[in-house]
N, C-alpha and C. Protein backbone atom coordinates (compact mmCIF):
# COMPACT_ATOMS: atom_id res chain seq x y z
N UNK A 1 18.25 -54.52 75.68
CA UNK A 1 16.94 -53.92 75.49
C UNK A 1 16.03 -54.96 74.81
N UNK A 2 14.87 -55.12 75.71
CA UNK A 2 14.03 -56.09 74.69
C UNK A 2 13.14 -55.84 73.71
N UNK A 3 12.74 -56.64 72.62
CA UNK A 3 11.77 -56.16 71.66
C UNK A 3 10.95 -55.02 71.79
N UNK A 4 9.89 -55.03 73.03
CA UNK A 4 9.34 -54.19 73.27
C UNK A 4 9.53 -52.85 73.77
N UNK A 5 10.61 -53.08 74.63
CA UNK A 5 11.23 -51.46 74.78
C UNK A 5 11.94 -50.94 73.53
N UNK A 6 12.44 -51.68 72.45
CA UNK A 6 12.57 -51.27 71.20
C UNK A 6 11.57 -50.47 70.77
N UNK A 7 10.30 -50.61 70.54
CA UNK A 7 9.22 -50.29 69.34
C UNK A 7 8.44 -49.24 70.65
N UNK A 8 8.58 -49.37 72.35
CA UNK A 8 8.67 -48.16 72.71
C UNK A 8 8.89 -47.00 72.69
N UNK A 9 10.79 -47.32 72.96
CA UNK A 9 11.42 -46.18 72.04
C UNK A 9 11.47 -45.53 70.73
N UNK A 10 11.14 -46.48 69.76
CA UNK A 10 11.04 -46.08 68.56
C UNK A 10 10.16 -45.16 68.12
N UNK A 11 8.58 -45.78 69.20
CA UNK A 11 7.50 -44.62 69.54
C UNK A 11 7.38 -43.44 69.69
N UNK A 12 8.39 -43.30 70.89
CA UNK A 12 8.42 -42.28 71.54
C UNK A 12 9.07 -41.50 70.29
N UNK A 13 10.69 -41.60 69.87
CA UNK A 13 11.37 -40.59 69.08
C UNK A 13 10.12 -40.58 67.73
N UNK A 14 8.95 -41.09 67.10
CA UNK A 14 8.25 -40.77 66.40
C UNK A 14 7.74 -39.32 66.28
N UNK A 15 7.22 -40.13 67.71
CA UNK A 15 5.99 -39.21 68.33
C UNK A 15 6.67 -37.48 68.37
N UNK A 16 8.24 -37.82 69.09
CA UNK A 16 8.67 -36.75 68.59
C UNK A 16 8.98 -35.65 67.65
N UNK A 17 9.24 -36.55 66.76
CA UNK A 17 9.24 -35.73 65.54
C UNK A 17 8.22 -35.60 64.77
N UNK A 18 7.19 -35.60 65.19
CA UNK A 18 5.82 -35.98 64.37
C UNK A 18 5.22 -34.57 65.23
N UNK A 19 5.24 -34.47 66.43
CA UNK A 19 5.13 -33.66 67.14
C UNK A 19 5.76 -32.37 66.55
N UNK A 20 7.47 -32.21 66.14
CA UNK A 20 7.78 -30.68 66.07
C UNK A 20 7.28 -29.87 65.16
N UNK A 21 6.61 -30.92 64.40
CA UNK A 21 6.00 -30.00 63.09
C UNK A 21 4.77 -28.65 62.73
N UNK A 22 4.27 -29.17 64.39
CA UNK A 22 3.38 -28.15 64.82
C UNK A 22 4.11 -26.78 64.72
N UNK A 23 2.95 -25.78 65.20
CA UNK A 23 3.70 -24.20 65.43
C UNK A 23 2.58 -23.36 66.14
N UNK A 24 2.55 -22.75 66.79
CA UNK A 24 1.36 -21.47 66.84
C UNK A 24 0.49 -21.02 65.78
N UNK A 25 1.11 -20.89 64.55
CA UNK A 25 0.43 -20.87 63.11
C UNK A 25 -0.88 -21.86 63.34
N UNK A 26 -0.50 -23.00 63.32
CA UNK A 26 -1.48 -24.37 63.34
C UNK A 26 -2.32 -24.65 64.32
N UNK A 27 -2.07 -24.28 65.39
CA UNK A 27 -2.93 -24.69 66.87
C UNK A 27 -4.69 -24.51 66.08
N UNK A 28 -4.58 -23.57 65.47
CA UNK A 28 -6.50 -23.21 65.97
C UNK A 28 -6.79 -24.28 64.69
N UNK A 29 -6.16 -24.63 63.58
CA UNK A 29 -6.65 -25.61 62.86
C UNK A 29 -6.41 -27.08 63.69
N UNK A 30 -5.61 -27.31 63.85
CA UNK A 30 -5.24 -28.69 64.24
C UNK A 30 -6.55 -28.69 65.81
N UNK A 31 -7.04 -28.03 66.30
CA UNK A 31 -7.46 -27.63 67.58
C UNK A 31 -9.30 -28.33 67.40
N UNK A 32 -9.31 -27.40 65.59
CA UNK A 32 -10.69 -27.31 65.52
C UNK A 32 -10.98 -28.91 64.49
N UNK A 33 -9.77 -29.66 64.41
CA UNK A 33 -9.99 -30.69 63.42
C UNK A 33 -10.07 -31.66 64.87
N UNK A 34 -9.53 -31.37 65.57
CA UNK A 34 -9.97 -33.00 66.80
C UNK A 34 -10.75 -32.88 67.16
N UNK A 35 -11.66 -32.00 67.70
CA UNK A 35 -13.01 -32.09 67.67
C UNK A 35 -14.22 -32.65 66.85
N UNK A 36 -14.71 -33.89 67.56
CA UNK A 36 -15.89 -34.33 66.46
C UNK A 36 -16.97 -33.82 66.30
N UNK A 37 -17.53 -32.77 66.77
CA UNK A 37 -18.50 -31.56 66.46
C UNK A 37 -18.19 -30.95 65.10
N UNK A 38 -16.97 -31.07 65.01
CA UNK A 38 -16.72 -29.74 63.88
C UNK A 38 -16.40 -31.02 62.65
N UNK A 39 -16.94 -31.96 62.61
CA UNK A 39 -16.86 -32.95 61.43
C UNK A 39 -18.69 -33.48 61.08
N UNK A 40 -19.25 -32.70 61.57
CA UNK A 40 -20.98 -32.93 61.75
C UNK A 40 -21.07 -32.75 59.90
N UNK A 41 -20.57 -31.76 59.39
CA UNK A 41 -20.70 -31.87 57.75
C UNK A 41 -20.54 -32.85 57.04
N UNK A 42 -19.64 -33.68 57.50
CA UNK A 42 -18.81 -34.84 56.83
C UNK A 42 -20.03 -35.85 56.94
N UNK A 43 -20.33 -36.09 58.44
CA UNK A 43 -21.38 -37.27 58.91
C UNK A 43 -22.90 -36.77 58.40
N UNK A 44 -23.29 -36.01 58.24
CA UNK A 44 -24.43 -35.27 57.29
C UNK A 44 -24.28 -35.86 56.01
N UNK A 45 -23.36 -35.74 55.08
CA UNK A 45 -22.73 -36.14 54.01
C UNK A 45 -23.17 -37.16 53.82
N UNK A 46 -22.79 -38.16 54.75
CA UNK A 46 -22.57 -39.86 55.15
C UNK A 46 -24.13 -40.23 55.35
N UNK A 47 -25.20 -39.51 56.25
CA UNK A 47 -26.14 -40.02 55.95
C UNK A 47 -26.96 -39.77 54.68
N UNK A 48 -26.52 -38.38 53.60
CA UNK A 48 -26.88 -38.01 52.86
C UNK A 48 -27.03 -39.31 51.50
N UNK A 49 -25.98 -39.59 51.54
CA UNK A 49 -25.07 -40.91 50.40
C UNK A 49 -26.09 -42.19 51.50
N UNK A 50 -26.33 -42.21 52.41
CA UNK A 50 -27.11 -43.49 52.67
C UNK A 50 -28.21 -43.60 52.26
N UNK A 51 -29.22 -42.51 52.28
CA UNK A 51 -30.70 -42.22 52.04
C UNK A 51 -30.60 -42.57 50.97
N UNK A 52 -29.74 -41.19 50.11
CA UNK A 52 -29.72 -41.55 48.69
C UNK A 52 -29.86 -42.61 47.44
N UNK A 53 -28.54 -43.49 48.56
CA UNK A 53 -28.33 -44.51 47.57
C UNK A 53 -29.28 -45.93 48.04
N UNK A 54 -29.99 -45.92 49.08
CA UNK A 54 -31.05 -46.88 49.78
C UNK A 54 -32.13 -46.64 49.72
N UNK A 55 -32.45 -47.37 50.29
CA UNK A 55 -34.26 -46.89 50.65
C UNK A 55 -34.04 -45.89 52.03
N UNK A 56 -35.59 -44.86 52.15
CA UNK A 56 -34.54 -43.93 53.28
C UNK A 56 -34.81 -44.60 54.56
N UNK A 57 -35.60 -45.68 54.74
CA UNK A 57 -35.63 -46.87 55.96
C UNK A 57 -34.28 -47.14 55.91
N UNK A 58 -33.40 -47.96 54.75
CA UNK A 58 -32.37 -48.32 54.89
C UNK A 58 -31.14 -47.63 55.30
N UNK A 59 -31.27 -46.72 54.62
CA UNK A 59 -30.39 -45.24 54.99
C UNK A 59 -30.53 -44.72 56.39
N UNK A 60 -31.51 -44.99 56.80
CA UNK A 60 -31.51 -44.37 58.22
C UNK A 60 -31.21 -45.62 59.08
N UNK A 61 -31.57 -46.81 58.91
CA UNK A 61 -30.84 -47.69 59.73
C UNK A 61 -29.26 -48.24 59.65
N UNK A 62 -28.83 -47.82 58.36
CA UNK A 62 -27.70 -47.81 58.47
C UNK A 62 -26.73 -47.07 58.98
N UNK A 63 -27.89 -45.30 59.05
CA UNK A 63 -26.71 -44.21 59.79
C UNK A 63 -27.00 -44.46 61.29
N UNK A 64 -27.99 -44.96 62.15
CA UNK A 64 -28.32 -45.83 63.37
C UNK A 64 -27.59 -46.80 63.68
N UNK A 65 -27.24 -47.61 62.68
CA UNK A 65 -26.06 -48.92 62.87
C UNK A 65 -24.73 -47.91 63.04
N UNK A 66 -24.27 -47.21 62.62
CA UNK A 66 -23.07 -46.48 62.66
C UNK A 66 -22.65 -45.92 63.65
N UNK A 67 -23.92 -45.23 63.97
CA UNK A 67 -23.53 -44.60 65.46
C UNK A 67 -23.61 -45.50 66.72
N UNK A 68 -24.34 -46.66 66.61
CA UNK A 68 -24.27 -48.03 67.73
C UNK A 68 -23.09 -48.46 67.72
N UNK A 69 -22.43 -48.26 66.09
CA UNK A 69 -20.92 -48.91 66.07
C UNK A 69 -19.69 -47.96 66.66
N UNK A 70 -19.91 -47.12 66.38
CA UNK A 70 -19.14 -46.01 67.06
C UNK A 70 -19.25 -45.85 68.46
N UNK A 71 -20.72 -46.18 69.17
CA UNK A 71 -20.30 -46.31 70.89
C UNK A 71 -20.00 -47.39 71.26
N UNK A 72 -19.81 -48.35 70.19
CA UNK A 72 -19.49 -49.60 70.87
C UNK A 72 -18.30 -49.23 70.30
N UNK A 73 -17.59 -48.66 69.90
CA UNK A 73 -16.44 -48.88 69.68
C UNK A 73 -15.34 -48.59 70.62
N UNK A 74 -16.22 -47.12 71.33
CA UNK A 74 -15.48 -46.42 72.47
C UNK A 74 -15.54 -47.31 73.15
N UNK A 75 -17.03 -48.09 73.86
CA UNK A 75 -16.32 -49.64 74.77
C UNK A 75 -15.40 -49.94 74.92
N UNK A 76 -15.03 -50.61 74.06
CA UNK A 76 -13.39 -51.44 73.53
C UNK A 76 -12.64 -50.80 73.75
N UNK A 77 -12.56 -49.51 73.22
CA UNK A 77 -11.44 -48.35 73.02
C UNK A 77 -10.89 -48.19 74.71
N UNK A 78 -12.17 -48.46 75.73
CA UNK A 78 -12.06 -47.98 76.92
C UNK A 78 -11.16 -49.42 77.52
N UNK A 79 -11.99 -50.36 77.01
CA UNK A 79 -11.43 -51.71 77.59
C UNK A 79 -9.83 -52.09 77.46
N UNK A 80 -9.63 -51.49 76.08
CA UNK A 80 -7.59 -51.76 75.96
C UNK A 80 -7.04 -50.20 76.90
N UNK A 81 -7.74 -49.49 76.79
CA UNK A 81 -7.18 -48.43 77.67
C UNK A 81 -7.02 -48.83 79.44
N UNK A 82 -8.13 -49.17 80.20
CA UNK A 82 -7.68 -49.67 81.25
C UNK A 82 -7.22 -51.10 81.63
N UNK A 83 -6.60 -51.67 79.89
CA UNK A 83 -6.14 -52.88 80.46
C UNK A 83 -4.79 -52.82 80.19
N UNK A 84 -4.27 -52.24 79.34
CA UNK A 84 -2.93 -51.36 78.95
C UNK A 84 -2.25 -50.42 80.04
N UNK A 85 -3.18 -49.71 80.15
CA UNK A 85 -2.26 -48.02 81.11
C UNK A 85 -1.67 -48.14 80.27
N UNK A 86 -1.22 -47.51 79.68
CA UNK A 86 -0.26 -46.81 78.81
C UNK A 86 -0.43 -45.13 79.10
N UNK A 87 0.53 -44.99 79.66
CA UNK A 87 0.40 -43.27 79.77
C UNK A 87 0.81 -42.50 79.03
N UNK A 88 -0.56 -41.32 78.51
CA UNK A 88 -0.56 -40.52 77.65
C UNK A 88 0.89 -40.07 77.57
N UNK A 89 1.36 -39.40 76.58
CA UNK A 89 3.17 -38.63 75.79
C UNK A 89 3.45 -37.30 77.47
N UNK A 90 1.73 -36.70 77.19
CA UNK A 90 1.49 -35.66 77.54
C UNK A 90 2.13 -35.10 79.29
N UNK A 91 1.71 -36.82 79.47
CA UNK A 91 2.11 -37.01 80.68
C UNK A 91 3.33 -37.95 81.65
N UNK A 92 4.04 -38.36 80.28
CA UNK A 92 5.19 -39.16 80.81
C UNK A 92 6.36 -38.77 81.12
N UNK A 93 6.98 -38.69 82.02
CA UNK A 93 8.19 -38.10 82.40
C UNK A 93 9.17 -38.48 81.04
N UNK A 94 10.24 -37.79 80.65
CA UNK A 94 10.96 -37.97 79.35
C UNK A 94 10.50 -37.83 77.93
N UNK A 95 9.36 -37.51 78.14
CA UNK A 95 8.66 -37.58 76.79
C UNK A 95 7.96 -35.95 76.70
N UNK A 96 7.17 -35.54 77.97
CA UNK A 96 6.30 -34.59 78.04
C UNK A 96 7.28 -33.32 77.92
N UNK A 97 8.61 -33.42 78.13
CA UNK A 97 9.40 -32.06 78.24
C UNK A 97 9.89 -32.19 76.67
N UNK A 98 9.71 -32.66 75.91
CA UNK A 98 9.84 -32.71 74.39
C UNK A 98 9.30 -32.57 73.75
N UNK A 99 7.68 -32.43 74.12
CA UNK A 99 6.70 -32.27 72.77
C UNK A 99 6.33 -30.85 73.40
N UNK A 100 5.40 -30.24 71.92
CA UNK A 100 4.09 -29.52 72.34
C UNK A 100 3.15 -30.20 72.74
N UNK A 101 2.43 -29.44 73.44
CA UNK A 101 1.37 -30.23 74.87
C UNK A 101 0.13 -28.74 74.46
N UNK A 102 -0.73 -29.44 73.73
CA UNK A 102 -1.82 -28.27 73.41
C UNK A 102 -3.13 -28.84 74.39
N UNK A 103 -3.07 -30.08 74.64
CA UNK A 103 -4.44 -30.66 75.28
C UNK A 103 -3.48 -31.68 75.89
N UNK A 104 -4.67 -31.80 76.97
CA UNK A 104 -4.40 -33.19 77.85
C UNK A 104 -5.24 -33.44 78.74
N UNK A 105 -5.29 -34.89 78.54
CA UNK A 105 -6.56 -35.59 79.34
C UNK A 105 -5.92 -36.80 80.52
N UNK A 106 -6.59 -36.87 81.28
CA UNK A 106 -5.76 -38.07 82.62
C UNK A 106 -6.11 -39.38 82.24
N UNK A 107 -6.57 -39.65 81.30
CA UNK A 107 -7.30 -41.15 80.82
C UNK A 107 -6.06 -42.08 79.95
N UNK A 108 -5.93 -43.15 79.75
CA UNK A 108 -4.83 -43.74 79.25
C UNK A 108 -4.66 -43.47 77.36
N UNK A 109 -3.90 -43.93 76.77
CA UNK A 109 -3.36 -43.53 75.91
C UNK A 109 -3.91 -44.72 74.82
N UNK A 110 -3.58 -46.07 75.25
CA UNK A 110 -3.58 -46.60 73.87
C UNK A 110 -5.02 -47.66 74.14
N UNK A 111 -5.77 -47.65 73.01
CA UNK A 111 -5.63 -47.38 71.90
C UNK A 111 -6.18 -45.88 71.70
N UNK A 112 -5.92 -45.38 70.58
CA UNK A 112 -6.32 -44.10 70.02
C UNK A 112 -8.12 -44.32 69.88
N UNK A 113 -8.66 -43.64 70.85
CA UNK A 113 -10.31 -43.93 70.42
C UNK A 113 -10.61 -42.83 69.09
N UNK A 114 -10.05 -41.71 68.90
CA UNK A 114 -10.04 -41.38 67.98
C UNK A 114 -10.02 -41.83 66.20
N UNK A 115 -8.56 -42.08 66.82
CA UNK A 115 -8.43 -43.27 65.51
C UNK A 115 -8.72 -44.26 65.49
N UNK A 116 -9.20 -45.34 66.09
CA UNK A 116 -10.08 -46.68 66.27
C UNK A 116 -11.68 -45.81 65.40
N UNK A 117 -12.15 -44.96 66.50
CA UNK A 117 -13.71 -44.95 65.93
C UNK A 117 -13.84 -44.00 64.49
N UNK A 118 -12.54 -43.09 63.77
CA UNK A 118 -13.23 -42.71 62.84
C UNK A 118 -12.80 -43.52 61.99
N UNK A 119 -11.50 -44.67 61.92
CA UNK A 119 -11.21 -45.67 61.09
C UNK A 119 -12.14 -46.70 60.89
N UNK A 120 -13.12 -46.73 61.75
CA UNK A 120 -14.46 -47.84 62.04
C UNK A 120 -15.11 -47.35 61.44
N UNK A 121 -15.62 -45.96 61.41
CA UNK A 121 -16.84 -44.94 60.26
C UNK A 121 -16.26 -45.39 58.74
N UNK A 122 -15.17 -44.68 58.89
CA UNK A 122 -14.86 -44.91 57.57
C UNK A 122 -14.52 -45.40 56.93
N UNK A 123 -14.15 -46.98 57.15
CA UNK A 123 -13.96 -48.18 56.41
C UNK A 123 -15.47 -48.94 56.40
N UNK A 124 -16.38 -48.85 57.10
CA UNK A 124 -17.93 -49.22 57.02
C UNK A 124 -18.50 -48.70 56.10
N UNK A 125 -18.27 -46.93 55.72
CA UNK A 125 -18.67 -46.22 54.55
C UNK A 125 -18.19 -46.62 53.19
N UNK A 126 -16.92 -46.97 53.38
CA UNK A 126 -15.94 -47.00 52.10
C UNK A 126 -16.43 -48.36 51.73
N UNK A 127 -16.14 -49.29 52.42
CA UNK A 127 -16.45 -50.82 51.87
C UNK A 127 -18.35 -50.56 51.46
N UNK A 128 -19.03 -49.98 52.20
CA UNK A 128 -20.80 -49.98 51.97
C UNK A 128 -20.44 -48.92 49.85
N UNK A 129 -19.74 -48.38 49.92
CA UNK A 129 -20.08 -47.73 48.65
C UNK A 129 -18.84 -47.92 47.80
N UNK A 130 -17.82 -48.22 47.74
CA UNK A 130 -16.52 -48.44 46.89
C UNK A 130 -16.77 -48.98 45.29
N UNK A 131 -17.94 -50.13 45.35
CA UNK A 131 -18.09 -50.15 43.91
C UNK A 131 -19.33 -49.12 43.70
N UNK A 132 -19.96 -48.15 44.14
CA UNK A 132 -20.44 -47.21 43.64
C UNK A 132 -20.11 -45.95 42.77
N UNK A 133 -18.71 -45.84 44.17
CA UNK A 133 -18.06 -43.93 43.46
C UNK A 133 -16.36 -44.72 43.63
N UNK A 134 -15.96 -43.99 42.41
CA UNK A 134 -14.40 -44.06 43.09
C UNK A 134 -13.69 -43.27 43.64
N UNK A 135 -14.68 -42.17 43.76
CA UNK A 135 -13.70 -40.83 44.87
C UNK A 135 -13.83 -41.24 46.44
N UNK A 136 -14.53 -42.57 46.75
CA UNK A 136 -14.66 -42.70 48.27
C UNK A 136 -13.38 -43.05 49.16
N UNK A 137 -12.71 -43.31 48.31
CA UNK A 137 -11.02 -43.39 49.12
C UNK A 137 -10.78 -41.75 49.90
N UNK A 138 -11.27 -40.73 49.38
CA UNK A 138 -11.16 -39.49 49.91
C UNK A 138 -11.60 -39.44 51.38
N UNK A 139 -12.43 -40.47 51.21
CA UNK A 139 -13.13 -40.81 52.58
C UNK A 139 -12.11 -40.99 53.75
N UNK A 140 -10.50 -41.62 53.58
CA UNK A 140 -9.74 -41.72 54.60
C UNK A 140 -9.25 -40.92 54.79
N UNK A 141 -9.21 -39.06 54.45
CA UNK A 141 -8.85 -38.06 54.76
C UNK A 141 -9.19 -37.75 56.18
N UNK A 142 -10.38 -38.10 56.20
CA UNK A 142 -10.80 -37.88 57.90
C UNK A 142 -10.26 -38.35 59.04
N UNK A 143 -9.80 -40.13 58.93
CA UNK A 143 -9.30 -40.47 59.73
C UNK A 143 -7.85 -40.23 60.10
N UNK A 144 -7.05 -39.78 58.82
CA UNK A 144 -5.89 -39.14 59.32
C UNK A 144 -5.71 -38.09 59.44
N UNK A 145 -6.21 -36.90 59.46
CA UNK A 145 -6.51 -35.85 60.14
C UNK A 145 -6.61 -36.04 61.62
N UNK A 146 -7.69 -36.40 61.57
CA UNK A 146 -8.42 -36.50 63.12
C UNK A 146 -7.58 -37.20 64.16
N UNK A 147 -6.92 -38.49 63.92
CA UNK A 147 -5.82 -39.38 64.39
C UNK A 147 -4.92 -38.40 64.57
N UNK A 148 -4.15 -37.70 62.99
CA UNK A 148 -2.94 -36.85 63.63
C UNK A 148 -2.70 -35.76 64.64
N UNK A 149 -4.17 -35.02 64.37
CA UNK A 149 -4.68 -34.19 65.60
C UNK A 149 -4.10 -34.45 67.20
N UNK A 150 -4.57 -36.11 67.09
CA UNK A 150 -3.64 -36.72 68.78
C UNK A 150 -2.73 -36.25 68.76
N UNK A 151 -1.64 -36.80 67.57
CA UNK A 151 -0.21 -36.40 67.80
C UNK A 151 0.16 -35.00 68.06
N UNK A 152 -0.16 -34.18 67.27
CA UNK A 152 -0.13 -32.70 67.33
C UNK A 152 -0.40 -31.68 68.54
N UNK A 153 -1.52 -32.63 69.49
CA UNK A 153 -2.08 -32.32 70.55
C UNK A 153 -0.57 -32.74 71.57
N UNK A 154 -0.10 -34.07 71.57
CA UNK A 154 0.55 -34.64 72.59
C UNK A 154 0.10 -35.94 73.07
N UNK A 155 -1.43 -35.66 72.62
CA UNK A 155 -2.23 -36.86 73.43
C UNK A 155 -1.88 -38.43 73.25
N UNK A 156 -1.22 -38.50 71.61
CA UNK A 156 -1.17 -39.72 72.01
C UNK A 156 0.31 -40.25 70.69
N UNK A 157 0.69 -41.33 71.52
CA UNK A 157 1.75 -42.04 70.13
C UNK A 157 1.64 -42.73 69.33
N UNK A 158 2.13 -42.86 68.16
CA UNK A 158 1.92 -43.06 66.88
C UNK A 158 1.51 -44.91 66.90
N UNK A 159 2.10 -45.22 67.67
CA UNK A 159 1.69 -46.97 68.12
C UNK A 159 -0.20 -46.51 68.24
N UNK A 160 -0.52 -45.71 68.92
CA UNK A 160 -1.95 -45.91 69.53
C UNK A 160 -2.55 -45.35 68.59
N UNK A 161 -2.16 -45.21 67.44
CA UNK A 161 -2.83 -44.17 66.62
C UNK A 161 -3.08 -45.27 65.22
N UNK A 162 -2.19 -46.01 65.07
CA UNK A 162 -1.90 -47.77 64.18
C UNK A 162 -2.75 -49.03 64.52
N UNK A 163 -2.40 -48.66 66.07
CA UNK A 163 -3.08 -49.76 66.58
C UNK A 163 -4.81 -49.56 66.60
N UNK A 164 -4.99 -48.26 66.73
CA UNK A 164 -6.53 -47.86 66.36
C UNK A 164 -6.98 -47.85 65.13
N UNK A 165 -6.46 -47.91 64.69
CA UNK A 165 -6.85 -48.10 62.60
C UNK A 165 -7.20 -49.39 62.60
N UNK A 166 -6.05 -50.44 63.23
CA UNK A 166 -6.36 -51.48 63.34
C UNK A 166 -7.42 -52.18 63.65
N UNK A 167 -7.52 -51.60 64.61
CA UNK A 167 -8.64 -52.29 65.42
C UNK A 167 -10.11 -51.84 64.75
N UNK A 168 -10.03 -50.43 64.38
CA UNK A 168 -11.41 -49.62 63.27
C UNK A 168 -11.65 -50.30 62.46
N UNK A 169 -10.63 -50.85 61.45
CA UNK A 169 -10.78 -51.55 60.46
C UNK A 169 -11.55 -53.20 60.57
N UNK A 170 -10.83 -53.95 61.72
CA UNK A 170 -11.43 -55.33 62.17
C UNK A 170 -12.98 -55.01 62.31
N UNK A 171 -13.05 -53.91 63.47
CA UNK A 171 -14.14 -53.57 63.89
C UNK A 171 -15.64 -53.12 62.34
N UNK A 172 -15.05 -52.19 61.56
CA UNK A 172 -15.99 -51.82 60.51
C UNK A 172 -15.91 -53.57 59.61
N UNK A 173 -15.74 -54.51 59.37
CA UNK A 173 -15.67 -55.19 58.37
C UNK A 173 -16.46 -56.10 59.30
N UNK A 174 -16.43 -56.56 60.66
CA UNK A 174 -17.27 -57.40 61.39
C UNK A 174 -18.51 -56.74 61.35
N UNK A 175 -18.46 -55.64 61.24
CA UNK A 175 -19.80 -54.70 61.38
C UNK A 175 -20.74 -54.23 60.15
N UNK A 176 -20.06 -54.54 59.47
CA UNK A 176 -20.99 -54.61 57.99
C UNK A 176 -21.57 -55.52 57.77
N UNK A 177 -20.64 -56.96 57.74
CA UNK A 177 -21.12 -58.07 58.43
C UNK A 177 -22.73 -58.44 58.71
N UNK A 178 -22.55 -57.40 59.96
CA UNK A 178 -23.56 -58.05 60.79
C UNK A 178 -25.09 -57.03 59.96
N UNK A 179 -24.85 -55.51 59.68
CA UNK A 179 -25.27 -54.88 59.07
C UNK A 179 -26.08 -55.28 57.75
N UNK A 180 -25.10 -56.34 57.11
CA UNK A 180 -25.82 -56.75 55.47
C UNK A 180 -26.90 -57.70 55.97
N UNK A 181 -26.15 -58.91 57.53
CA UNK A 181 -27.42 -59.50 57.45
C UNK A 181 -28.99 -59.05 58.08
N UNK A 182 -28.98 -57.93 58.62
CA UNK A 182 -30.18 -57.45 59.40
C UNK A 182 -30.75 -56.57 58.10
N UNK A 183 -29.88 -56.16 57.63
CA UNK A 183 -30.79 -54.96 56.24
C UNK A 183 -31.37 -56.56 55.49
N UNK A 184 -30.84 -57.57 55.34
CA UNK A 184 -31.46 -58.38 54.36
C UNK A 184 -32.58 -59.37 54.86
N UNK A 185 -32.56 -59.52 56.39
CA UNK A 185 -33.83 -60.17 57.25
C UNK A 185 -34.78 -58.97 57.41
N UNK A 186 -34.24 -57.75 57.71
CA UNK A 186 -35.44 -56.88 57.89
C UNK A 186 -36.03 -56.04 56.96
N UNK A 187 -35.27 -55.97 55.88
CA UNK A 187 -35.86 -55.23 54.65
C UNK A 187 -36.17 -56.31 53.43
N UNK A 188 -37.10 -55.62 52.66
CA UNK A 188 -37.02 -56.47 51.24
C UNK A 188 -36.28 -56.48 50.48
N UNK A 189 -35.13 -55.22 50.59
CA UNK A 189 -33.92 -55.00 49.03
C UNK A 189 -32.40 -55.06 50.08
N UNK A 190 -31.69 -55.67 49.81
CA UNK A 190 -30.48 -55.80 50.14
C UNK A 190 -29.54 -54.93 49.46
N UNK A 191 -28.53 -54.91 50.49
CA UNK A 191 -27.52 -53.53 50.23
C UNK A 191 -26.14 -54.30 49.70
């Protein structure tokens, strides 16, 4: 067996057991947490703490930079997906007769756009305010929620769910980046 069918398999029996923990009890929560509609409070929040703590020019171009970063993120998200195939849990022979299967989509599996784009929100938020508040670590509650949601669903394995943090994280720190230098060419007060 080579390396990679190692950390395959290893995937898969994750995914499994990460999976049984669900129940009927849980469906309508776990159901209503993968949905990014039903996190509109959180991102309200997020532009709330931007205005606040900026000018509300700045605040509003920063919650504008966020959401540019977030569809560019799905880009990417799309680009390792059809360059991968990796087929969803939901839908792989040996895998799909083992989990709960609450959702399923025909689109590929890895990376987790889920977890790529809210690990991208919320490491952009956390690093923009960390020496402000120290409760903003609370801030990564969202992304593992929302990420585990995949698992819980079926949709996706715990590799695509790592590897999307990953990539959120590269992604939010290049993106602040670019963020500090346009707030500081286009505004007078730097963030």
């Amino acid at each position: 067996m080579s390396f990679i069918d190692a950390i395959i398999q290893a995937d898969e029996q994750l995914l499994i057991y990460l999976n049984h923990f669900g129940s009927e009890a849980y469906d309508a929560f776990w159901l209503a947490i993968t949905k990014p509609l039903n996190w509109i409070p959180l991102f309200l929040f997020w532009l709330f703490l931007l205005i606040k703590n900026f000018t509300w020019k700045q605040g509003l171009f920063l919650f504008l930079f966020i959401c540019i970063m977030a569809g560019l993120s799905d880009v990417l998200v799309n680009v390792f997906k059809h360059t991968f195939e990796r087929p969803r849990p939901c839908w792989q022979v040996g895998v799909m007769e083992q989990i709960r299967i609450l959702q399923c989509s025909r689109s590929f599996s890895f990376v987790s756009g889920h977890a790529t784009t809210s690990m991208a929100v919320t490491t952009f938020m956390y690093l923009l305010f960390k020496d402000k508040f120290k409760w903003t670590v609370l801030f990564y509650i969202y992304p593992l929620l929302f990420a585990y949601s995949r698992i819980y669903m079926g949709k996706h394995y715990p590799v695509d769910i790592i590897c999307g943090y990953a990539l959120g994280i590269l992604e939010a720190v290049l993106y602040l980046k670019l963020a500090k230098y346009l707030v500081g060419k286009w505004f007078t007060k730097n963030i």
